[in-house]
N, C-alpha and C. Protein backbone atom coordinates (compact mmCIF):
# COMPACT_ATOMS: atom_id res chain seq x y z
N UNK A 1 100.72 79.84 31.96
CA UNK A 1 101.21 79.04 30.86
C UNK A 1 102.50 78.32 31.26
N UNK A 2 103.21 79.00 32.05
CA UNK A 2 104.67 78.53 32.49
C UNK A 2 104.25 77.24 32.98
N UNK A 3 103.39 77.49 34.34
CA UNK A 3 102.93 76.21 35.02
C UNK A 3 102.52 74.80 34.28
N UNK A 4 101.73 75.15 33.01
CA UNK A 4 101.30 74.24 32.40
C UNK A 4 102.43 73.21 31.73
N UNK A 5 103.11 74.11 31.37
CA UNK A 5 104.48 73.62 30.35
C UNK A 5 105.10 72.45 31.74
N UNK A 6 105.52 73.16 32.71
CA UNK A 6 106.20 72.36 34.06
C UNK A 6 105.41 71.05 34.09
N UNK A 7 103.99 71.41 34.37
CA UNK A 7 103.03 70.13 34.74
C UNK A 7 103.36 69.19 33.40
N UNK A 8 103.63 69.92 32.12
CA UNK A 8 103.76 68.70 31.02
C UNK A 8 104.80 68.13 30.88
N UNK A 9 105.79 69.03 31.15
CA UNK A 9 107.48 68.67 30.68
C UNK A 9 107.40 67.36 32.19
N UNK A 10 106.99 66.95 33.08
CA UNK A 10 107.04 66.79 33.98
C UNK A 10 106.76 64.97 33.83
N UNK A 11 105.43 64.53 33.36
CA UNK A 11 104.36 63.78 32.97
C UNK A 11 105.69 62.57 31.64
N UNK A 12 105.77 63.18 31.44
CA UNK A 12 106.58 62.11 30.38
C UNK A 12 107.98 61.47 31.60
N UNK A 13 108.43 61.82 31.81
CA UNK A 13 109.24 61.25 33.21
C UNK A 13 108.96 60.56 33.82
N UNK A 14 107.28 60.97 34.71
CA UNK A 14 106.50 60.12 35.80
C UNK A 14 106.38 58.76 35.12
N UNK A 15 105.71 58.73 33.55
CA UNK A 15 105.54 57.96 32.42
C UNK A 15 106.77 57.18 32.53
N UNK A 16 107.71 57.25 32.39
CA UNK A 16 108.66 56.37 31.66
C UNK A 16 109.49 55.69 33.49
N UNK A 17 108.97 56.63 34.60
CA UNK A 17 109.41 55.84 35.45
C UNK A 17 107.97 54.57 36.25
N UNK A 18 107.27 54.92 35.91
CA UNK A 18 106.06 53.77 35.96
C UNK A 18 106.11 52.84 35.88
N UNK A 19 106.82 51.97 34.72
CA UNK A 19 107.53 50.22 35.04
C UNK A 19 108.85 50.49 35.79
N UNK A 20 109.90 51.74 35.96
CA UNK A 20 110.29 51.00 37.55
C UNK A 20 109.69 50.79 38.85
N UNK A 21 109.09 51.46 38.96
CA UNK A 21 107.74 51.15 40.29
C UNK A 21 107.23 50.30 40.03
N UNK A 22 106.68 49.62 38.82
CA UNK A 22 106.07 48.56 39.47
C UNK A 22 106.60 47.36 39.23
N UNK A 23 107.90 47.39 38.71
CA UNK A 23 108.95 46.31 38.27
C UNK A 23 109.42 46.61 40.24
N UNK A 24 109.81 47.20 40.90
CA UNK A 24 110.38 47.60 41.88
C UNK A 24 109.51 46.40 43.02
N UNK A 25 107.81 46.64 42.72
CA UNK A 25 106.88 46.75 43.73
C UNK A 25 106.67 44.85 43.59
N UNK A 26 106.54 44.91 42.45
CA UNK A 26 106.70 43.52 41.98
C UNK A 26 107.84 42.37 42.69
N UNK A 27 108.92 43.17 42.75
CA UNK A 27 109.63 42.35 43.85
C UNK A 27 110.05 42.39 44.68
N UNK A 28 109.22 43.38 45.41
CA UNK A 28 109.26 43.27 46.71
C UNK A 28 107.97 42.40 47.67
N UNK A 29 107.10 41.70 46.97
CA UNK A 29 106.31 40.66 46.84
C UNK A 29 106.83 39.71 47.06
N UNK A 30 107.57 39.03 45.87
CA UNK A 30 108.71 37.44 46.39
C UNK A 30 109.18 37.34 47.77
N UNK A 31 110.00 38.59 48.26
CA UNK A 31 111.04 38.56 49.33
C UNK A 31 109.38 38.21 50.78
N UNK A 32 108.62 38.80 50.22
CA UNK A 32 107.16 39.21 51.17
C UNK A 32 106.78 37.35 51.45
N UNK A 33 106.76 36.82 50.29
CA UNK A 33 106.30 35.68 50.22
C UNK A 33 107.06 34.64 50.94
N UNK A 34 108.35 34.25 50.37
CA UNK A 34 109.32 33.90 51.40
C UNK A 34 109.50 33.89 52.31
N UNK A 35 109.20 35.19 53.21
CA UNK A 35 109.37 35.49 54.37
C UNK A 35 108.34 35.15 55.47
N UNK A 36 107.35 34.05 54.52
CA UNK A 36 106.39 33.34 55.63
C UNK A 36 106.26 32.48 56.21
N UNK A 37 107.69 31.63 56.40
CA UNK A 37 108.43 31.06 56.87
C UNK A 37 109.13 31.86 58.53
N UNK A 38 109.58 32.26 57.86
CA UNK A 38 110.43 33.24 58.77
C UNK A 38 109.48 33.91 59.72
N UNK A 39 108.60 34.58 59.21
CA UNK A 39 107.10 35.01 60.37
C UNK A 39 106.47 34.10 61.16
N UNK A 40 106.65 32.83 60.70
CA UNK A 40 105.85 31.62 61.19
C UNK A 40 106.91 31.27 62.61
N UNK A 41 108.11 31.21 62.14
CA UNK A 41 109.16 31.04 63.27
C UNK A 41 109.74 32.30 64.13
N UNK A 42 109.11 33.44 63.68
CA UNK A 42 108.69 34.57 64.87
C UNK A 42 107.70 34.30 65.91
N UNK A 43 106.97 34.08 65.06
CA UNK A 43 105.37 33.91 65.84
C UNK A 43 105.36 32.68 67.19
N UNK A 44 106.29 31.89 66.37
CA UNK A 44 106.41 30.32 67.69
C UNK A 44 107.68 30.65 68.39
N UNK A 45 108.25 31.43 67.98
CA UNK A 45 109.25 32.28 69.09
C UNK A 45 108.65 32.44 70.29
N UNK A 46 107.61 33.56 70.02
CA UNK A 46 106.90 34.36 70.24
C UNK A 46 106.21 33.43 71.57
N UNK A 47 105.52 33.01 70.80
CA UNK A 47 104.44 31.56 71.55
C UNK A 47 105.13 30.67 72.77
N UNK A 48 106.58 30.64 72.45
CA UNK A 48 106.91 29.73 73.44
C UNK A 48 107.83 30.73 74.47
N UNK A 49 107.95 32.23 74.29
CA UNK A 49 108.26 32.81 75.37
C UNK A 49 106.90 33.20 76.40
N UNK A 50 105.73 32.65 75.81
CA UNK A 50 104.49 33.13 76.64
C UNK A 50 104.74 31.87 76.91
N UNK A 51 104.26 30.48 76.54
CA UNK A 51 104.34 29.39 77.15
C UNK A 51 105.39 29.48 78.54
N UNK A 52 106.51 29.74 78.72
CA UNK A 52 107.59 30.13 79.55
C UNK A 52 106.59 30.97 80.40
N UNK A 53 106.56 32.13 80.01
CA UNK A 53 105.55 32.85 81.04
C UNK A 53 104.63 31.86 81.63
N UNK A 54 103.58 31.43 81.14
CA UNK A 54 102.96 30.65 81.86
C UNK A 54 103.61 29.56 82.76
N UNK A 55 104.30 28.94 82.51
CA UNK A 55 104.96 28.01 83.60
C UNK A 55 105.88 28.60 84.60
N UNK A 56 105.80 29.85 84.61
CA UNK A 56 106.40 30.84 85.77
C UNK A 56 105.53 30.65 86.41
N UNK A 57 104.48 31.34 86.09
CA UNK A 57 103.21 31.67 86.59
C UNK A 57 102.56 30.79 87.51
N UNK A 58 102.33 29.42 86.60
CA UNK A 58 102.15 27.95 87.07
C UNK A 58 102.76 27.85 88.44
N UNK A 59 103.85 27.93 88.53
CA UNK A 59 104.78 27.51 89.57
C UNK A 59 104.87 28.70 90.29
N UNK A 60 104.10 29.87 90.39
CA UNK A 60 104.22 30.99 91.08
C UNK A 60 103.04 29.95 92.19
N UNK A 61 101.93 30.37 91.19
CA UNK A 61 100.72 29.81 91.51
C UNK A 61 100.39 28.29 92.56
N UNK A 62 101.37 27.64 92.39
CA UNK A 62 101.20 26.40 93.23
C UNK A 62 102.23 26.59 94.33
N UNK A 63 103.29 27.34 94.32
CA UNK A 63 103.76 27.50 95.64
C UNK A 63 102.60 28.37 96.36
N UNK A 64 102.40 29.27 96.06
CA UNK A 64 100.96 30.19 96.61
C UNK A 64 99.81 29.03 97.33
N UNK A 65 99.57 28.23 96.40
CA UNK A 65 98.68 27.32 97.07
C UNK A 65 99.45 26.33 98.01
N UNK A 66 100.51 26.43 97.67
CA UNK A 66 101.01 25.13 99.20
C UNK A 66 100.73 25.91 100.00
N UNK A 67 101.53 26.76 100.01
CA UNK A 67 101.80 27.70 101.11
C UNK A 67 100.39 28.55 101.97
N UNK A 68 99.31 28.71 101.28
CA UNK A 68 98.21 29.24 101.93
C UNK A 68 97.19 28.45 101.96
N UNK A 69 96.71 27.39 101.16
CA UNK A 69 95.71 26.88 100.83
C UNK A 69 95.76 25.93 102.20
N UNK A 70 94.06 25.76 102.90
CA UNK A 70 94.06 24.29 103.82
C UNK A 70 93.09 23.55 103.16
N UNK A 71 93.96 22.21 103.24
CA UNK A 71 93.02 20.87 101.88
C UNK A 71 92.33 20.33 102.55
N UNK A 72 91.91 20.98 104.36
CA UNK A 72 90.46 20.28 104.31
C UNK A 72 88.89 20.68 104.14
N UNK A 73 88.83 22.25 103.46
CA UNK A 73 87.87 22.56 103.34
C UNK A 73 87.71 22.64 101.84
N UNK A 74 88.78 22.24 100.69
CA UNK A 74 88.81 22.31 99.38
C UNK A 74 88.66 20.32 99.08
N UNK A 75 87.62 20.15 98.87
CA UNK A 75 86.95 19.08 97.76
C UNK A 75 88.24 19.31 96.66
N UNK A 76 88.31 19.61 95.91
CA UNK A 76 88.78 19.83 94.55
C UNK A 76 90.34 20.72 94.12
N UNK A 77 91.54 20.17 93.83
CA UNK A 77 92.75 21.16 93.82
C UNK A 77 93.15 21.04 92.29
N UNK A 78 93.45 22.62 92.29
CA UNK A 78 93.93 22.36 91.20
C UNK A 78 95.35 21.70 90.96
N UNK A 79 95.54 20.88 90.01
CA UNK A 79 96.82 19.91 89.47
C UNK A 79 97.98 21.01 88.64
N UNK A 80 98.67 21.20 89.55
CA UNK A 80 99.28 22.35 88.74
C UNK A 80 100.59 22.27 88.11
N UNK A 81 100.71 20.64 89.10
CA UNK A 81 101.98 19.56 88.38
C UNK A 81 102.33 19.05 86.89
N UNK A 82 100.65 18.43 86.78
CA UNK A 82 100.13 18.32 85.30
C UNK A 82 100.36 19.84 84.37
N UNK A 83 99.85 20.21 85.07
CA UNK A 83 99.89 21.49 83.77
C UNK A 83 101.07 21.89 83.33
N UNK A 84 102.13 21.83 84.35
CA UNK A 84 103.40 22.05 83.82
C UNK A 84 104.07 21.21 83.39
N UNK A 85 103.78 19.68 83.86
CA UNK A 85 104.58 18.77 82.96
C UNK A 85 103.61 18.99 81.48
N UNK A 86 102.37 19.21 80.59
CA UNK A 86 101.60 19.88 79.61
C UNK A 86 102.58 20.97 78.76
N UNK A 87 102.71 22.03 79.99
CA UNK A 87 103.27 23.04 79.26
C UNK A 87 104.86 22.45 79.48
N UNK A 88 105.57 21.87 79.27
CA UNK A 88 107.02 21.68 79.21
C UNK A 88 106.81 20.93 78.10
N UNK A 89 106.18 20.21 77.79
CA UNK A 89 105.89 19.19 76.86
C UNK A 89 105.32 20.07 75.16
N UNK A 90 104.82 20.68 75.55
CA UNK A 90 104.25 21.91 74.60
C UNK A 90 105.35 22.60 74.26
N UNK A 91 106.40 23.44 75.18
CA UNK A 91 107.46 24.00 74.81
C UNK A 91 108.60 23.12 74.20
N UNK A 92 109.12 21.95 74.41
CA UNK A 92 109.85 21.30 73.98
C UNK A 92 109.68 20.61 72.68
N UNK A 93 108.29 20.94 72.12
CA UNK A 93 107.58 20.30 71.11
C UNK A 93 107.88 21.41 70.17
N UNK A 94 107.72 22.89 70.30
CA UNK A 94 107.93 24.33 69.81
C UNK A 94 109.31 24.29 68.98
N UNK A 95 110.24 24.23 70.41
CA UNK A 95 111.43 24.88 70.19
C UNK A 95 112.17 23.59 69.46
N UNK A 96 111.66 21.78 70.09
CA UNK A 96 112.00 21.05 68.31
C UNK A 96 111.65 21.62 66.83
N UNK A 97 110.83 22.04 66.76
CA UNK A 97 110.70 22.69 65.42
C UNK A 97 111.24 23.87 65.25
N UNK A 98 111.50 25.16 65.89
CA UNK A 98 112.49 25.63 65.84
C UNK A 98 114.27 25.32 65.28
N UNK A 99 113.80 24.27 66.28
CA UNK A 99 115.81 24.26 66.31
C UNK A 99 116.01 22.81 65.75
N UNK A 100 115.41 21.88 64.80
CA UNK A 100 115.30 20.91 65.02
C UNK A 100 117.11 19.73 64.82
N UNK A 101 116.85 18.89 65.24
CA UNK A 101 118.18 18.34 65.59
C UNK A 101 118.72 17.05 64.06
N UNK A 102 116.64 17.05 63.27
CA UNK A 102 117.15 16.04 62.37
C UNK A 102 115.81 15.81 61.95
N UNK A 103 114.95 14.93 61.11
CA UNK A 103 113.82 14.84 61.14
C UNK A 103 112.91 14.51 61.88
N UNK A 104 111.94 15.38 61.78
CA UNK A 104 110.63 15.62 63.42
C UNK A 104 109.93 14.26 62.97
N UNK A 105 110.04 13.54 64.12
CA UNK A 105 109.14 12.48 64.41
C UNK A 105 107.93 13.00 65.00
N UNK A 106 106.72 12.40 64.98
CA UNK A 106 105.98 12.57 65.77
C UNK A 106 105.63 12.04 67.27
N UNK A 107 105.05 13.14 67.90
CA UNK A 107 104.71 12.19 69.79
C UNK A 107 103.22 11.65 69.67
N UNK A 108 103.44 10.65 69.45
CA UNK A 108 101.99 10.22 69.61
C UNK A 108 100.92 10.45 70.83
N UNK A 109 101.65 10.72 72.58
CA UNK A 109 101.57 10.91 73.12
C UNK A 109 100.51 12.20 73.40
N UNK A 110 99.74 11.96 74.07
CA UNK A 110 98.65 13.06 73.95
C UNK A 110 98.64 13.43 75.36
N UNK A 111 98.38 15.07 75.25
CA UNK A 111 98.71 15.83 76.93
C UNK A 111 96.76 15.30 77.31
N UNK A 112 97.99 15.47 78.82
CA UNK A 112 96.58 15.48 80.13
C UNK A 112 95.63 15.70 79.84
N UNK A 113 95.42 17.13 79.75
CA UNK A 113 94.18 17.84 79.96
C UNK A 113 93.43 18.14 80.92
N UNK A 114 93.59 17.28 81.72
CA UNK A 114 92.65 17.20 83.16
C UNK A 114 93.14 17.66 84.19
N UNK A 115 92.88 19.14 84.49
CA UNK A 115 93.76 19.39 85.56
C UNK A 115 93.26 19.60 86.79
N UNK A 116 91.76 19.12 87.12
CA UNK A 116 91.18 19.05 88.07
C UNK A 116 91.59 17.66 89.43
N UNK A 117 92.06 18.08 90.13
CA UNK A 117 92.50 16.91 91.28
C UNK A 117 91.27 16.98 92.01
N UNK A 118 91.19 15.50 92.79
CA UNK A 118 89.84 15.42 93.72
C UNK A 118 90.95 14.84 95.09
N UNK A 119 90.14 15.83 96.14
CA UNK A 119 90.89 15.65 97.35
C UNK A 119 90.44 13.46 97.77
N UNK A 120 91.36 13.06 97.84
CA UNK A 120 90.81 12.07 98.21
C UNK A 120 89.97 11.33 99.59
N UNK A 121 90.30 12.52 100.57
CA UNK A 121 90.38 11.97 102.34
C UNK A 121 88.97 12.57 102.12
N UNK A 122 88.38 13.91 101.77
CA UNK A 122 87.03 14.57 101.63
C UNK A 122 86.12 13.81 101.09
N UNK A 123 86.60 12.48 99.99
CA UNK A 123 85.12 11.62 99.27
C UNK A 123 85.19 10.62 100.33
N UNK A 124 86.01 9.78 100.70
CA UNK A 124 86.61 8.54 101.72
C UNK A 124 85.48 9.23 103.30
N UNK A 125 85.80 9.89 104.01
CA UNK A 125 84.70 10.56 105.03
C UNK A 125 83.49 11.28 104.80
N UNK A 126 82.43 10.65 105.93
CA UNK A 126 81.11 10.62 105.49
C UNK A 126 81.17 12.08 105.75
């Protein structure tokens, strides 16, 4: 019987604290909402420290190929110049919106894409 009384005396409390929880929960929603802004400019944080990675990489990658590759048995090199002037162009496009200096114009300018090089001396000889 004791127990019962506890479990009841108990219940009117839980009761009357029920709209602070969800008066509480309720606004912690707004701050949630707002803050998708702020996630969005994590995320391209985020994005343009991998972009960075990659143009390490890039430039890991093409000294590797100066340095070992012989261009007369490769038809086809990869352009690894392009890709990084691409990805510099990509990062500087990021971190304007990030940090911007005033209103974002647009680049009309459209990347490469093509990062396939054709040896030229290999099509030129029969």
């Amino acid at each position: 019987m004791e127990q019962t009384r506890r479990r009841i005396g108990t219940w009117p409390r839980a009761t009357a604290a029920l709209p602070l929880v969800l008066a509480f929960s309720v606004s912690a929603v707004r701050p949630a909402m707002a803050s998708d802004g702020a996630l969005e400019r994590e995320q391209l944080a985020a994005f343009a420290r991998q972009i960075e990675l990659a143009d390490r990489l890039a430039n890991h990658l093409a000294d590797q190929a100066a340095s070992t590759a012989s261009p007369e048995h490769a038809r086809y090199h990869f352009d690894y110049a392009r890709l990084r002037a691409d990805l510099k162009r990509i990062r500087a496009g990021v971190q304007d919106y990030l940090v911007p200096q005033r209103a974002q114009p647009r680049d009309p300018v459209p990347l490469t894409g093509d990062y396939v090089r054709r040896d030229e001396r290999q099509e030129q000889s029969p």
